[in-house]
N, C-alpha and C. Protein backbone atom coordinates (compact mmCIF):
# COMPACT_ATOMS: atom_id res chain seq x y z
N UNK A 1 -11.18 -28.40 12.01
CA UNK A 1 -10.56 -28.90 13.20
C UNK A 1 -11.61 -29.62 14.01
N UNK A 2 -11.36 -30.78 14.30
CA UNK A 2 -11.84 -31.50 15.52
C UNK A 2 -11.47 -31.57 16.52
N UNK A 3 -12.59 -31.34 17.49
CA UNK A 3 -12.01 -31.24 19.01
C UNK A 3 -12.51 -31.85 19.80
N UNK A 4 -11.60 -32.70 21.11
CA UNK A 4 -11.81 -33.93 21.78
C UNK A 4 -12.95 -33.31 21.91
N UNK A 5 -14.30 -34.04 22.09
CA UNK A 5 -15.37 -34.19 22.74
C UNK A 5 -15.24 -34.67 24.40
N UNK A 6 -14.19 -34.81 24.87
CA UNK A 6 -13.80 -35.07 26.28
C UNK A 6 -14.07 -33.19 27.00
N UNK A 7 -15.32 -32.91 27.65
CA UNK A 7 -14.46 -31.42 28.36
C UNK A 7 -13.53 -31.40 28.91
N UNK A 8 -12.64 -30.27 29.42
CA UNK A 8 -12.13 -29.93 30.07
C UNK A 8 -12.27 -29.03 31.29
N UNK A 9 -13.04 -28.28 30.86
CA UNK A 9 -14.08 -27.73 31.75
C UNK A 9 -15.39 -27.03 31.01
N UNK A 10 -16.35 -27.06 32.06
CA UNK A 10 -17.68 -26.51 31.76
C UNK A 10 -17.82 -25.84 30.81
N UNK A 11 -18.69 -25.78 29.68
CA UNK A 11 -18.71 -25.04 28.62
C UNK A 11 -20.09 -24.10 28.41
N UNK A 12 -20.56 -23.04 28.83
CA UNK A 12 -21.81 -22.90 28.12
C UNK A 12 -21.79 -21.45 26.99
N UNK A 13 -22.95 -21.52 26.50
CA UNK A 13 -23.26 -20.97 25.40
C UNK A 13 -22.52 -19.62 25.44
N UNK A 14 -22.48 -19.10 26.32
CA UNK A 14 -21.45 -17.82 26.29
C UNK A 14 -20.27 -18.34 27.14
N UNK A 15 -19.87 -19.13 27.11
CA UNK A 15 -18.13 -19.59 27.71
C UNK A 15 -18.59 -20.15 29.12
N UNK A 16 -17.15 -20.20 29.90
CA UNK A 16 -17.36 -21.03 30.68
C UNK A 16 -18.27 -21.01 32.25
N UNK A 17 -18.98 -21.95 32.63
CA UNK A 17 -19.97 -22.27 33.71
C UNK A 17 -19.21 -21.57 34.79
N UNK A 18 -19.67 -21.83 36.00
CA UNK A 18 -18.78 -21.77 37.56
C UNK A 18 -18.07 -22.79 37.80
N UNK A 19 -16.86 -22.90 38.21
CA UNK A 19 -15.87 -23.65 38.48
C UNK A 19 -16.58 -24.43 39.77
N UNK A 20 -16.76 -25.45 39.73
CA UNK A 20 -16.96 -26.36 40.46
C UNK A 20 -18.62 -26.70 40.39
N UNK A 21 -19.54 -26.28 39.36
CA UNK A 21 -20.66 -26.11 39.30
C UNK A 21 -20.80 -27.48 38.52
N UNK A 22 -22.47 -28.13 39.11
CA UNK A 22 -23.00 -29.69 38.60
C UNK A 22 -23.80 -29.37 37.24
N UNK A 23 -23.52 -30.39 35.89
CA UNK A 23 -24.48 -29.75 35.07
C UNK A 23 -25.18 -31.59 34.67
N UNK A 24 -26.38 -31.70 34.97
CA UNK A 24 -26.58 -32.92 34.66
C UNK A 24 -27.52 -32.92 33.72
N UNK A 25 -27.47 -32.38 32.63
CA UNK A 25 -27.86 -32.30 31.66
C UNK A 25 -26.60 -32.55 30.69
N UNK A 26 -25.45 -32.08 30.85
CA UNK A 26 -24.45 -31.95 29.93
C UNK A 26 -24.00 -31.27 28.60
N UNK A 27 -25.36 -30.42 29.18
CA UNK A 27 -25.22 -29.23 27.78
C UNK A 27 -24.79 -28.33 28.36
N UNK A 28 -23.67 -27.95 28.71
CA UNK A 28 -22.44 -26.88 29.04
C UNK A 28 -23.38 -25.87 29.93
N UNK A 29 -24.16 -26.30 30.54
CA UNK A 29 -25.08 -24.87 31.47
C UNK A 29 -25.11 -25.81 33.18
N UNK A 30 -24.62 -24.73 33.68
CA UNK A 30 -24.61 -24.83 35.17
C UNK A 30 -26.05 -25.83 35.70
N UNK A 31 -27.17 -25.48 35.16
CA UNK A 31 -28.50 -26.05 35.55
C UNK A 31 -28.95 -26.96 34.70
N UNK A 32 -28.31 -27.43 33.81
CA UNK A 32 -28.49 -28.43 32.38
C UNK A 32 -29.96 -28.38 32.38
N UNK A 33 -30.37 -27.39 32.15
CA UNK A 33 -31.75 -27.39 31.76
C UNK A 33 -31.82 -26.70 30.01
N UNK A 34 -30.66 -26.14 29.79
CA UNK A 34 -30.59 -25.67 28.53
C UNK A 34 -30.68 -24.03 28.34
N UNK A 35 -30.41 -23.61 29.69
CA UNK A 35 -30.85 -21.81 29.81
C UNK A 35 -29.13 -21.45 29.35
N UNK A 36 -28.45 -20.79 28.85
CA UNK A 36 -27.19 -20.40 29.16
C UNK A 36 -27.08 -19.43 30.22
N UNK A 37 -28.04 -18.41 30.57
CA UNK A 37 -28.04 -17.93 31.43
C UNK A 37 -27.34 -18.23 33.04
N UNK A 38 -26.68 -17.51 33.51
CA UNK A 38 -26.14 -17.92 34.48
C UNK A 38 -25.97 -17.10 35.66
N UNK A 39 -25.72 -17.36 36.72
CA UNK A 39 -25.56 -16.75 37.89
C UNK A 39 -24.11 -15.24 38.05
N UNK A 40 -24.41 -14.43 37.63
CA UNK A 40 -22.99 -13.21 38.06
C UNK A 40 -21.80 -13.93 38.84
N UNK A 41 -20.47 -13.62 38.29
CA UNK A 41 -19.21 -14.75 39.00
C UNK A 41 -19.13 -14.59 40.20
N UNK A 42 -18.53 -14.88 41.10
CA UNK A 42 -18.11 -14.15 42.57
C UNK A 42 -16.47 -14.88 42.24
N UNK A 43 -15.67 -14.56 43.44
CA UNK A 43 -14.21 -14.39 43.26
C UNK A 43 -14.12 -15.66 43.32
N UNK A 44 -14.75 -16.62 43.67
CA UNK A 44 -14.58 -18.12 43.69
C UNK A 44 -14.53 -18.45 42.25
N UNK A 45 -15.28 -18.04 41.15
CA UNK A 45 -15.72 -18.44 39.84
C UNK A 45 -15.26 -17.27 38.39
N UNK A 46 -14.45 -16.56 38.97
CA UNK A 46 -14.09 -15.99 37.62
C UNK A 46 -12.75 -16.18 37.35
N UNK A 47 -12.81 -16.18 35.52
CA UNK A 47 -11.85 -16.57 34.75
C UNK A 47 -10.58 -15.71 34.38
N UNK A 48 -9.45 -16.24 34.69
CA UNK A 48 -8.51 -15.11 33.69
C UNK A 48 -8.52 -15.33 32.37
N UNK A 49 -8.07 -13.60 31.79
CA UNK A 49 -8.70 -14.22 30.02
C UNK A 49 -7.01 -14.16 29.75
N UNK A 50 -6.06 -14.32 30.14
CA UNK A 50 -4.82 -14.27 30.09
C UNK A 50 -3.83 -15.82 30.62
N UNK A 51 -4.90 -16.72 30.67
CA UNK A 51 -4.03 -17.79 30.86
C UNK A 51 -3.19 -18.72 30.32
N UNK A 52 -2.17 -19.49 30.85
CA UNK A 52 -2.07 -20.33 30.14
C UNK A 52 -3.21 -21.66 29.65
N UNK A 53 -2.58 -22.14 28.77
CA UNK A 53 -3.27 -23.56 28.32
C UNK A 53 -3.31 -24.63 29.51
N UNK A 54 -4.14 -25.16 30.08
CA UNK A 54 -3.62 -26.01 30.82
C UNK A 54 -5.27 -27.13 30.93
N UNK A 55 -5.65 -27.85 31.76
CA UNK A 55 -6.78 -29.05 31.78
C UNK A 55 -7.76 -27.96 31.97
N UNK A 56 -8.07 -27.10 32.78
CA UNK A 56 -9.35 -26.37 32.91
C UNK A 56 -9.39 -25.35 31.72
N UNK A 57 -8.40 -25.36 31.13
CA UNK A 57 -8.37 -23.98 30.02
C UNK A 57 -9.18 -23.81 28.84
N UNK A 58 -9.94 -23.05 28.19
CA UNK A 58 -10.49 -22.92 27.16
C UNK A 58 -9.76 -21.93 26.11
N UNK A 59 -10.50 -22.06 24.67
CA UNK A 59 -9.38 -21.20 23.52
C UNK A 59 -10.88 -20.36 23.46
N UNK A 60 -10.63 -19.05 23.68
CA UNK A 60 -11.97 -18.33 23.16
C UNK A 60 -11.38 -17.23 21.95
N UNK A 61 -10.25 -17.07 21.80
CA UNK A 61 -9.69 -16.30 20.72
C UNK A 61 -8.83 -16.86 19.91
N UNK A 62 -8.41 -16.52 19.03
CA UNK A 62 -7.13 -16.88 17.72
C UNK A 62 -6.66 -15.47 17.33
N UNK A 63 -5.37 -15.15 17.77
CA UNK A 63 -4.43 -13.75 17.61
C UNK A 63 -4.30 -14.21 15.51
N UNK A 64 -4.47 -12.91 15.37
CA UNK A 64 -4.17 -12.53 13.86
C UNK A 64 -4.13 -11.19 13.66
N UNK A 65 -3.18 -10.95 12.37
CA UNK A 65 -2.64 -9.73 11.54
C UNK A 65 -3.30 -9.04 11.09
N UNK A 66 -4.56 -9.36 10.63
CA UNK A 66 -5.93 -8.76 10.07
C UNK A 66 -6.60 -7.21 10.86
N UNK A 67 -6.01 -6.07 10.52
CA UNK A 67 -5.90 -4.75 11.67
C UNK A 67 -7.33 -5.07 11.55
N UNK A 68 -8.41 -5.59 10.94
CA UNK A 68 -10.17 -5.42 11.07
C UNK A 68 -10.31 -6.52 12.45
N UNK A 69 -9.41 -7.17 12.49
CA UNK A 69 -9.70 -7.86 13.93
C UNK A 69 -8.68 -6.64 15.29
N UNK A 70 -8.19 -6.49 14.91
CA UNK A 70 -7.52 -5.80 16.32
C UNK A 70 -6.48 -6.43 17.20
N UNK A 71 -6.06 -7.24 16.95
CA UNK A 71 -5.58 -8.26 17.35
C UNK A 71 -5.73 -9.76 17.45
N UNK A 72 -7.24 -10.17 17.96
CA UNK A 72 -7.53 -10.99 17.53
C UNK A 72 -9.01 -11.11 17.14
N UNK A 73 -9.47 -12.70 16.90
CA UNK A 73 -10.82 -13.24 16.16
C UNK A 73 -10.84 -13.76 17.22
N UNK A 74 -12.31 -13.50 17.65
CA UNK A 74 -13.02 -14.15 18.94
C UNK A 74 -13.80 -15.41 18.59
N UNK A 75 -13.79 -16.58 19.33
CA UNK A 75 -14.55 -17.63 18.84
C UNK A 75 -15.91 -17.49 18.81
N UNK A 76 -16.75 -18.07 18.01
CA UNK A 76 -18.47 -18.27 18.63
C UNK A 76 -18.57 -18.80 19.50
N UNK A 77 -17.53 -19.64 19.85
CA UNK A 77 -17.90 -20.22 21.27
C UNK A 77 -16.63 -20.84 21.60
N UNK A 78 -16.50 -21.14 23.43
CA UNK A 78 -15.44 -21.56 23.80
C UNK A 78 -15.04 -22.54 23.45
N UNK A 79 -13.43 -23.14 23.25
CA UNK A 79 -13.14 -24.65 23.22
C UNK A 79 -12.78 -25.32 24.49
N UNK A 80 -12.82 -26.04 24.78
CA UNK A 80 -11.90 -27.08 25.55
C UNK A 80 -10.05 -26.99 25.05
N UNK A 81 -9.22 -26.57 25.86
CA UNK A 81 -8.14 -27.13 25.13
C UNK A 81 -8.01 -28.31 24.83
N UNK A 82 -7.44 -29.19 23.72
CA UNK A 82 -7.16 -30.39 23.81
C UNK A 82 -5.70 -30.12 22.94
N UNK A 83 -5.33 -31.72 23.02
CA UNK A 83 -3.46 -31.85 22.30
C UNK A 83 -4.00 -30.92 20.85
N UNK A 84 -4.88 -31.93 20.31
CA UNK A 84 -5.04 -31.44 18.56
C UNK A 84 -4.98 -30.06 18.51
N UNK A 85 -6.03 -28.85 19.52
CA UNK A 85 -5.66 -27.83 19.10
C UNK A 85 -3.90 -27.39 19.23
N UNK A 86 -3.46 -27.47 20.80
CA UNK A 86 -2.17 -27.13 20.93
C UNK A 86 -1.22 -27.86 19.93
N UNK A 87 -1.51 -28.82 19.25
CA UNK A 87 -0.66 -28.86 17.71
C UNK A 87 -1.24 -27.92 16.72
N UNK A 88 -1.75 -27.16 16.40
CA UNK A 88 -2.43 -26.84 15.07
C UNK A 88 -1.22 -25.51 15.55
N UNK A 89 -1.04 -24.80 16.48
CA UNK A 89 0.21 -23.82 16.59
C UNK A 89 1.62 -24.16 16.24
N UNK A 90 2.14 -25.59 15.94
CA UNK A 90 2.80 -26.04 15.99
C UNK A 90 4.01 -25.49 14.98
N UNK A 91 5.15 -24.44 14.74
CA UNK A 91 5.84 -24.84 15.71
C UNK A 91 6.29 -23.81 17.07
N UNK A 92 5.33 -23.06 16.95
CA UNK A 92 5.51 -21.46 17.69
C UNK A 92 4.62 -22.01 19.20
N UNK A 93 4.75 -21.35 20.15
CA UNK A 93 4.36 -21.26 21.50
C UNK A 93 2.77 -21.20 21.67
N UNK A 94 1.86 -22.44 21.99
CA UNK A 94 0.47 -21.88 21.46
C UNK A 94 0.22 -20.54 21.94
N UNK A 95 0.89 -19.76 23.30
CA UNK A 95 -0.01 -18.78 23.28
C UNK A 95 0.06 -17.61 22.68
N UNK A 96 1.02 -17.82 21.00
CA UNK A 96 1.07 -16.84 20.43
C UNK A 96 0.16 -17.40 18.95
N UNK A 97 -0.50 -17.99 19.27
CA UNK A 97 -1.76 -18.37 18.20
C UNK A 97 -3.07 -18.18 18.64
N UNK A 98 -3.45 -18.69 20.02
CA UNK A 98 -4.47 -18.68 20.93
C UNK A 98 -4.84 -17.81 22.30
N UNK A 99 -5.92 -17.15 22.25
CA UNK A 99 -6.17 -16.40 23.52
C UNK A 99 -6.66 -17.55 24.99
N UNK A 100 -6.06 -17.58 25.77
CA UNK A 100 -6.93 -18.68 26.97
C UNK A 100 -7.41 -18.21 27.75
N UNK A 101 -8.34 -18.88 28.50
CA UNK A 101 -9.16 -18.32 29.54
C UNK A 101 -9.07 -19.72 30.64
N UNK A 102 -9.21 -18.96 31.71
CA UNK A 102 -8.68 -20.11 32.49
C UNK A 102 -9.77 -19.29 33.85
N UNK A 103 -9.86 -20.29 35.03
CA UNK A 103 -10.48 -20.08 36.59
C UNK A 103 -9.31 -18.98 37.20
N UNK A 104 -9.65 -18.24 37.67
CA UNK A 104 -8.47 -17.50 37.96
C UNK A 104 -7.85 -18.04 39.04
N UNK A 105 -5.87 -17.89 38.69
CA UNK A 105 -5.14 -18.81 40.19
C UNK A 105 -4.97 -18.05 41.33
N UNK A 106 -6.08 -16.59 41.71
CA UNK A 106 -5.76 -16.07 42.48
C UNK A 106 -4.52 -15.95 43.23
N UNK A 107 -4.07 -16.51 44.50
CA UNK A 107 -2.86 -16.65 44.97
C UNK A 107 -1.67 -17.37 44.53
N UNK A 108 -2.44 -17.83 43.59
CA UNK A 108 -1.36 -18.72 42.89
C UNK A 108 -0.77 -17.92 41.10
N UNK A 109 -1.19 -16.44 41.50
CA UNK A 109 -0.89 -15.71 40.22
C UNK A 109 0.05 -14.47 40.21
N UNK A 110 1.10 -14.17 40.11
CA UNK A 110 1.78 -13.25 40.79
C UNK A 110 1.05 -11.89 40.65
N UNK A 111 0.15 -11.84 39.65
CA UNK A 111 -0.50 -10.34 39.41
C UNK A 111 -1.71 -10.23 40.42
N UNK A 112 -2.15 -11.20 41.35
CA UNK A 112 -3.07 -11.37 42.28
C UNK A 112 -2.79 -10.62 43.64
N UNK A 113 -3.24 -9.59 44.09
CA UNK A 113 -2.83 -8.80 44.97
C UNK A 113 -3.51 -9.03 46.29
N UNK A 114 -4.45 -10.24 46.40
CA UNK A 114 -4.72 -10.64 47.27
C UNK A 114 -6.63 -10.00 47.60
N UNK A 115 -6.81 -9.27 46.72
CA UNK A 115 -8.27 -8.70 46.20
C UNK A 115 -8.70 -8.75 44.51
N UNK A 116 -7.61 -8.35 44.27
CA UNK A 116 -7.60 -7.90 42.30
C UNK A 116 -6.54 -8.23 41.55
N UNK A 117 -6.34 -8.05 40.45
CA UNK A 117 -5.62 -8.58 39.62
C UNK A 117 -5.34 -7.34 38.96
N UNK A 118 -3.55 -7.30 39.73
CA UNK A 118 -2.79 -5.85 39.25
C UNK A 118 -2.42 -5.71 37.77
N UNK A 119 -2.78 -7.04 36.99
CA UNK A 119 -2.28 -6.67 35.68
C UNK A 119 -3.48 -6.02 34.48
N UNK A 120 -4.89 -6.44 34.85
CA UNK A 120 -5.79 -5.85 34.45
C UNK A 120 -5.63 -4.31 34.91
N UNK A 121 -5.00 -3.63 36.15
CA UNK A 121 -5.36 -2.42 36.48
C UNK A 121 -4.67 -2.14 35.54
N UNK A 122 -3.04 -1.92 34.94
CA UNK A 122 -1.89 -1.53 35.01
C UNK A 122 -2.05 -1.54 33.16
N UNK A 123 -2.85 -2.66 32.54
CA UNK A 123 -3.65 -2.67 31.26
C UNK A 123 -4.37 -1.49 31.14
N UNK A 124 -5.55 -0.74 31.61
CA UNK A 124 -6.75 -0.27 31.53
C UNK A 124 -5.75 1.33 32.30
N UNK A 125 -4.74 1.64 32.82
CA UNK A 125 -4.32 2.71 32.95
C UNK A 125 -3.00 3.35 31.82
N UNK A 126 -2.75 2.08 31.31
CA UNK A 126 -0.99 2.52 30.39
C UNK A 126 -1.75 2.31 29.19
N UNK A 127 -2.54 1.50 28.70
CA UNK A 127 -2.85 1.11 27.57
C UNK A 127 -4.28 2.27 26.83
N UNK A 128 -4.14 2.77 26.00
CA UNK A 128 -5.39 3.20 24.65
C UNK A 128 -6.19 2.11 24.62
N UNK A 129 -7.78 2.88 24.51
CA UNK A 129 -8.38 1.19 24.10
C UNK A 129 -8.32 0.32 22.53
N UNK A 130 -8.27 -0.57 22.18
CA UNK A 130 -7.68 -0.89 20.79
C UNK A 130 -9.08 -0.91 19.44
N UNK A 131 -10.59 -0.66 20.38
CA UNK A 131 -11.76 -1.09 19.41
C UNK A 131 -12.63 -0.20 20.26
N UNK A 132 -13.49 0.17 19.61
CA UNK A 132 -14.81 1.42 20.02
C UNK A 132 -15.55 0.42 20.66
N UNK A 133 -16.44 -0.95 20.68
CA UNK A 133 -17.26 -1.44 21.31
C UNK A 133 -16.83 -2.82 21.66
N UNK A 134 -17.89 -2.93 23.10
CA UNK A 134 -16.99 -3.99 23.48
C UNK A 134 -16.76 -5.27 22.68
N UNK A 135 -16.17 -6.12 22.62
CA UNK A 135 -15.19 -7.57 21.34
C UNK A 135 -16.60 -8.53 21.76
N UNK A 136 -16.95 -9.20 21.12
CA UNK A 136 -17.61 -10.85 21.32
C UNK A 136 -16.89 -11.60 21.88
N UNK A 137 -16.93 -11.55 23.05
CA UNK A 137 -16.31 -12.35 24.14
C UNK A 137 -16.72 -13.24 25.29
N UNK A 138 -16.68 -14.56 24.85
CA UNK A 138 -17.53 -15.78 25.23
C UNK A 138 -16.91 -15.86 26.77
N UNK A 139 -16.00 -15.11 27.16
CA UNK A 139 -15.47 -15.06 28.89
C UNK A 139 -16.39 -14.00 29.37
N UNK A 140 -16.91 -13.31 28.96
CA UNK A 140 -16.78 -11.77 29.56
C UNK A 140 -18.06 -11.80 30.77
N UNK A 141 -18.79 -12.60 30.59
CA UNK A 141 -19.71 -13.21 32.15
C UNK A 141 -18.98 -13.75 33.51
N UNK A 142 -17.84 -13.95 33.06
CA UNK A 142 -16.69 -15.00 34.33
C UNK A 142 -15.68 -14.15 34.47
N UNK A 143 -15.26 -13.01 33.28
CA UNK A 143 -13.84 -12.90 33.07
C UNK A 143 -13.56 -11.86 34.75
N UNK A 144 -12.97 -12.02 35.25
CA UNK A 144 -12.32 -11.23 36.01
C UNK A 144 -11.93 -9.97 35.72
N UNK A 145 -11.63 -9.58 34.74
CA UNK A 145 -11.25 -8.47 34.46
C UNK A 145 -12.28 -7.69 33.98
N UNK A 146 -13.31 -8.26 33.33
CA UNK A 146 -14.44 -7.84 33.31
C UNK A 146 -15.13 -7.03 34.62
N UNK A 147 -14.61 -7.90 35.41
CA UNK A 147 -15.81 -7.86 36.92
C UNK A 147 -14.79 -6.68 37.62
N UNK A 148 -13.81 -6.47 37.51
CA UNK A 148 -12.93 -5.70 38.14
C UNK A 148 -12.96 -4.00 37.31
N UNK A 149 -12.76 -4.48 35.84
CA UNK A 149 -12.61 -2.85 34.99
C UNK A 149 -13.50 -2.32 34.28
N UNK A 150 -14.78 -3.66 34.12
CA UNK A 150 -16.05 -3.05 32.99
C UNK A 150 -15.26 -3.20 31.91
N UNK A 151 -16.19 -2.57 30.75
CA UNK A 151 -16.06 -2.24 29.81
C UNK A 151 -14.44 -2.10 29.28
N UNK A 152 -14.07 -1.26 30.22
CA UNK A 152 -12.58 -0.72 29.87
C UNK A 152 -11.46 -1.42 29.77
N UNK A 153 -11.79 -2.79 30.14
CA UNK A 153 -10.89 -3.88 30.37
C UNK A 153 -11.27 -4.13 28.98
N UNK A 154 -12.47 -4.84 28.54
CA UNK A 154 -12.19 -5.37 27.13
C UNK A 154 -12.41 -4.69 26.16
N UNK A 155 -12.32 -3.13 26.06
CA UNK A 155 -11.78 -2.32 25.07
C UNK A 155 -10.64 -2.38 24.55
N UNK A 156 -9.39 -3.11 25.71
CA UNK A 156 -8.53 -3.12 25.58
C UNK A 156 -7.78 -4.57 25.06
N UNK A 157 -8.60 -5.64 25.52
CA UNK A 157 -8.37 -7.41 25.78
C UNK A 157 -8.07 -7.69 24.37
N UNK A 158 -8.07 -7.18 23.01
CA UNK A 158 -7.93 -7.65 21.79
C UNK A 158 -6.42 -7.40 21.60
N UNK A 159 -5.73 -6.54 22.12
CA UNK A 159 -4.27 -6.28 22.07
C UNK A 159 -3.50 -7.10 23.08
N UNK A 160 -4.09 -7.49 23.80
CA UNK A 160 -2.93 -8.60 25.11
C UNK A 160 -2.81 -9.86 24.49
């Protein structure tokens, strides 16, 4: 698969930068100096790993049957959505092929309670975790749910 070389949003070596962050280097790192290293999210800059596809969105997973994945195969690294991937699902709903990660829409998310994100709690209290250690997960520096449940959130993130 080829994928637009156009970003969509920030890309670095472990997933995506800070939302609104300059990289003038253009190697997917906040400081384009080539560090992936990055600054801890604050609520301005973390990702839902539950989004839809949309221009800021990245594919960091692919859902499969394979019980040695758990649900799904985590990428080595984030994509950009572009059309080509959202055809390669074609003819099923991409987000039953692809995991997304997206900036979180805070108020603009109905599970956004105006501090946290009630659907990560409501995950990490009803749900078993689905894998003993935490998944290779190119969000898990941004992910929100990360920053909200630890660990216990993506014990669980391979089954959603």
């Amino acid at each position: 698969m080829t994928a637009d070389p156009t970003p969509r949003s920030t890309l670095g070596a472990d997933g995506p930068a800070p939302v609104g962050s300059r990289n003038p280097a253009g190697d997917g790192n906040p400081a384009g100096d080539g560090n992936p290293a990055s600054p801890p999210p604050t609520s301005t800059d973390t990702w839902c790993p539950s989004a839809a596809p949309g221009p800021d969105a990245v594919v960091f997973a692919v859902r499969t049957s394979d019980p040695e994945q758990h649900g799904v195969r985590y990428l080595d690294r984030a994509l950009p959505v572009t059309q080509e991937i959202l055809d390669l699902a074609d003819p099923v709903d991409p987000r039953e092929v692809f995991r997304f990660g997206a900036p979180c829409a805070t108020t603009g998310c109905v599970h956004f309670t105006g501090s946290r994100c009630s659907l990560v709690q409501r995950i990490v209290d009803q749900l078993a975790p689905a894998v003993d250690d935490l998944p290779p997960c190119r969000l898990r520096a941004r992910c929100r749910w990360f920053a909200e449940e630890g660990g216990a959130a993506c014990l669980r993130c391979p089954v959603i």
